[in-house]
Protein backbone atom coordinates (compact mmCIF):
# COMPACT_ATOMS: atom_id res chain seq x y z
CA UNK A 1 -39.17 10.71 -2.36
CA UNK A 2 -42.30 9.79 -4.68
CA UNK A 3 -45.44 11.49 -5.12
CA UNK A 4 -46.98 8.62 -2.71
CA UNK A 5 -44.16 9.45 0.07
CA UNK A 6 -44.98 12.67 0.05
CA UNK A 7 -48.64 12.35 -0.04
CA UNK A 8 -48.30 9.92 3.01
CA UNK A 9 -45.66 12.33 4.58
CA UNK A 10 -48.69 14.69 4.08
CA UNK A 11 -51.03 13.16 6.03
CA UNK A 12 -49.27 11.84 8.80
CA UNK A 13 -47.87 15.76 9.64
CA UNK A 14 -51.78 16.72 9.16
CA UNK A 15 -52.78 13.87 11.63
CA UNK A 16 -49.61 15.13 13.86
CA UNK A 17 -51.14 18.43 13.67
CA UNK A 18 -54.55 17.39 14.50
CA UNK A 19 -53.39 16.08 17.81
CA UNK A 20 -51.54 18.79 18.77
CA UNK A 21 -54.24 20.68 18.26
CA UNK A 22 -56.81 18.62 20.42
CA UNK A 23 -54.34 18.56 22.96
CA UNK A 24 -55.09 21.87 24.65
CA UNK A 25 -58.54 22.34 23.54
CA UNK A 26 -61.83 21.47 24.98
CA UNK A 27 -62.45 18.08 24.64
CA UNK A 28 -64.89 17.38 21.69
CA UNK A 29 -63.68 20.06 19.67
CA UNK A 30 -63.07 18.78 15.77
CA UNK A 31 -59.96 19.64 14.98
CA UNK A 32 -61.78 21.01 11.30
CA UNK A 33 -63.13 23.90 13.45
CA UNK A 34 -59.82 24.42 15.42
CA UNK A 35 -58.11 25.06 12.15
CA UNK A 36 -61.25 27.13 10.99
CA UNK A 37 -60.90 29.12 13.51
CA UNK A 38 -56.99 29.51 13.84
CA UNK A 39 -56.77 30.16 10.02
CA UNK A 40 -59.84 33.24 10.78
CA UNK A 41 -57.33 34.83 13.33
CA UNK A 42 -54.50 34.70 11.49
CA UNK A 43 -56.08 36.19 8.52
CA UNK A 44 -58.76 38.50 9.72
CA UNK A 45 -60.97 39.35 7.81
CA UNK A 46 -61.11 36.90 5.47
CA UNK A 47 -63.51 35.41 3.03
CA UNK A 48 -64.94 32.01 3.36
CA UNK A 49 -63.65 31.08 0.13
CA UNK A 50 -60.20 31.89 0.90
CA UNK A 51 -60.47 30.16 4.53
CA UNK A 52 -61.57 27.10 1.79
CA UNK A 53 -58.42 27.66 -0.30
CA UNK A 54 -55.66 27.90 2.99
CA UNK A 55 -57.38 25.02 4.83
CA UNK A 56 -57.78 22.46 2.25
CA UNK A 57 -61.96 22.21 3.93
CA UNK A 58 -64.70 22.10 1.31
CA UNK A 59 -66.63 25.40 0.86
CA UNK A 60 -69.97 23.96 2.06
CA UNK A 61 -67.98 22.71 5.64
CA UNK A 62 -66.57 26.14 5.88
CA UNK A 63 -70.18 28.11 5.58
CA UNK A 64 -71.80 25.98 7.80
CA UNK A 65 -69.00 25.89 10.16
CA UNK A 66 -68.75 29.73 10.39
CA UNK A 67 -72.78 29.75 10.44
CA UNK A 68 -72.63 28.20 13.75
CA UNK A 69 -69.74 29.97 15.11
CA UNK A 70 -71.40 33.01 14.45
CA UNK A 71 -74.78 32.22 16.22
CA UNK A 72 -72.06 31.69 19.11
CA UNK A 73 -70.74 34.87 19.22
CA UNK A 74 -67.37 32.96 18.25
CA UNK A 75 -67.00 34.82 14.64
CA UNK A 76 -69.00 37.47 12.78
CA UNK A 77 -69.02 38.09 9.57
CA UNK A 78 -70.21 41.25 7.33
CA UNK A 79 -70.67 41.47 3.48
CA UNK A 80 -67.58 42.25 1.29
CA UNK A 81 -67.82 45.99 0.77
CA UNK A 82 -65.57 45.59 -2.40
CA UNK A 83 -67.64 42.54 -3.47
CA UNK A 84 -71.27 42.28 -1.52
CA UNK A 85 -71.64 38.50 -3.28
CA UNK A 86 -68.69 37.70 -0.27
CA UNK A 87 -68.96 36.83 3.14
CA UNK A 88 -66.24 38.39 5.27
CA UNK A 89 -65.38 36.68 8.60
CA UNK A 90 -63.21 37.67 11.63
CA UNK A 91 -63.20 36.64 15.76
CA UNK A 92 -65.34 38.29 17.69
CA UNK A 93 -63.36 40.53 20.21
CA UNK A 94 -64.72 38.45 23.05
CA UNK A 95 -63.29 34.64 21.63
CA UNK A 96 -60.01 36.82 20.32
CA UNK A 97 -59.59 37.68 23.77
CA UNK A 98 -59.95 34.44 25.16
CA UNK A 99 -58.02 32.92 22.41
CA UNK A 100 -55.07 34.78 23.55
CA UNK A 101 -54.84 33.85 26.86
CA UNK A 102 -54.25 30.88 26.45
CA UNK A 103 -51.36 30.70 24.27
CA UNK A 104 -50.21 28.67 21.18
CA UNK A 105 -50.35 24.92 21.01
CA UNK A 106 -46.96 23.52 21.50
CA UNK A 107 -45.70 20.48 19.18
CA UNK A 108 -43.02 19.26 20.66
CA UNK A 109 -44.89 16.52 22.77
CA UNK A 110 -46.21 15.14 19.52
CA UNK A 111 -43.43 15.49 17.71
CA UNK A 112 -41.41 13.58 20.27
CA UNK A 113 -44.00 10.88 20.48
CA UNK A 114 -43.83 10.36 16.62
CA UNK A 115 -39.86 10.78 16.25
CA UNK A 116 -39.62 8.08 19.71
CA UNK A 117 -37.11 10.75 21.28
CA UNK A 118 -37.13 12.78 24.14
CA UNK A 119 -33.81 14.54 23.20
CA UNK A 120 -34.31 18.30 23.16
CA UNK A 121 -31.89 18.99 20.70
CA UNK A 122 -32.92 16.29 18.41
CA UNK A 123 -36.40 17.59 19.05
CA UNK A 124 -35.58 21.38 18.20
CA UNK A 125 -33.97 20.22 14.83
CA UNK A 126 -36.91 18.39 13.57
CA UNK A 127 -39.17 21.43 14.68
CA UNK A 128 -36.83 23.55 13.04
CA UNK A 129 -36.73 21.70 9.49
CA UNK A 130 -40.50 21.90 9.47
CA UNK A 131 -40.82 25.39 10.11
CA UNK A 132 -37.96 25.69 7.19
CA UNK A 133 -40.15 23.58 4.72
CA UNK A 134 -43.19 25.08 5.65
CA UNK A 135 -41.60 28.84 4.76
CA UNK A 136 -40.15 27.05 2.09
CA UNK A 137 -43.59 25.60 0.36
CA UNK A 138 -45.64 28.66 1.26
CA UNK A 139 -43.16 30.28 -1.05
CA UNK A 140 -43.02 27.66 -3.55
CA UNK A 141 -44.80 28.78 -7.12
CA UNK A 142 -47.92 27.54 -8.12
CA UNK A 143 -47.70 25.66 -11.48
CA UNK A 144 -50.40 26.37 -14.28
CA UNK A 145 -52.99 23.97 -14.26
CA UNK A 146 -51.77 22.01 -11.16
CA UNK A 147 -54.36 22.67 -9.21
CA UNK A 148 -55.72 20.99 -6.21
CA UNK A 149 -58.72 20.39 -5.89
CA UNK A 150 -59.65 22.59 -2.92
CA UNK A 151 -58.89 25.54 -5.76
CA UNK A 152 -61.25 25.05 -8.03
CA UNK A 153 -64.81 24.65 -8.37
CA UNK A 154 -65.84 20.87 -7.65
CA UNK A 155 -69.26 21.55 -10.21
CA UNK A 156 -67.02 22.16 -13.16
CA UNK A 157 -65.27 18.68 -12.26
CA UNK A 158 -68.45 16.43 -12.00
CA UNK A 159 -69.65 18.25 -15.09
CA UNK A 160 -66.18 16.86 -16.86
CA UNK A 161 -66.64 13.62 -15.39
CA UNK A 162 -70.30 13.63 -16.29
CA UNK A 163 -68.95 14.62 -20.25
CA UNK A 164 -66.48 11.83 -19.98
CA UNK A 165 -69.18 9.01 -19.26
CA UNK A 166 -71.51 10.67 -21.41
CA UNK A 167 -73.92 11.47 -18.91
CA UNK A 168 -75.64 15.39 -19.51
């Protein structure tokens, strides 16, 4: 595999994931705020710029997104008592609550739609090699200077570019 398979490898398992995740929540719901949310739970509490970092979203998405939430009664959020220049965000008790009862999202009716089988075993292998390579990549090292560009700031890359075209 290339760099462009596994870019495109990339986003069909993020548009996989995006329909399992619509697929057992209100209809209407972006799946951007499904993954905001899940990420919250799963990491509570958290800081908006780590939420940023974990789900790939840009910063300004996040903050707005968690704004709204929060007028909800979905999230709340407190300031950072090792750091008051952070915003700390968790569920609210009440959405937690309701979160749980109803259970995880299952993949294995996408999965089969995008692997064309209904075979359980064949079904449980491909579910199992993705859980492998995702423990497998969360694990992975970071290399120096390989960044993404979810990880560092975007005004210190338009500044560059700016620099490069010779535009102050």
């Amino acid at each position: 595999m290339n760099a462009l398979g596994l870019y495109l490898l990339g986003r069909r398992l993020a548009r996989l994931g995006e329909t399992a995740l619509r697929g057992t929540t209100t209809e209407g719901t972006p799946a951007s705020i499904i993954l905001i949310l899940q990420d919250v739970g799963a990491h509570q509490p958290t800081s908006i710029s780590d939420v940023t970092v974990r789900t790939g979203l840009p910063q300004s998405y996040v903050s707005t997104t968690v704004t709204r939430l929060t007028q909800k009664g979905v999230t709340l959020t407190s300031a950072d008592p090792g750091d008051g220049r952070r915003t700390l965000v968790r569920l609210s008790p009440a959405f937690a609550r309701r979160a749980a009862s109803r259970g995880t999202m299952p993949i294995e009716a996408v999965i089969a739609a995008a692997a064309g089988t209904d075979d359980p075993r064949r079904l449980a292998d491909i579910v199992d090699r993705l859980e492998r390579l995702a423990r497998d990549l969360r694990s992975a090292p970071v290399v120096p200077g390989q960044a993404s560009r979810g990880d560092r700031p975007r005004t210190r890359v338009r500044a560059r570019v700016r620099r490069s075209k010779g535009v102050t």
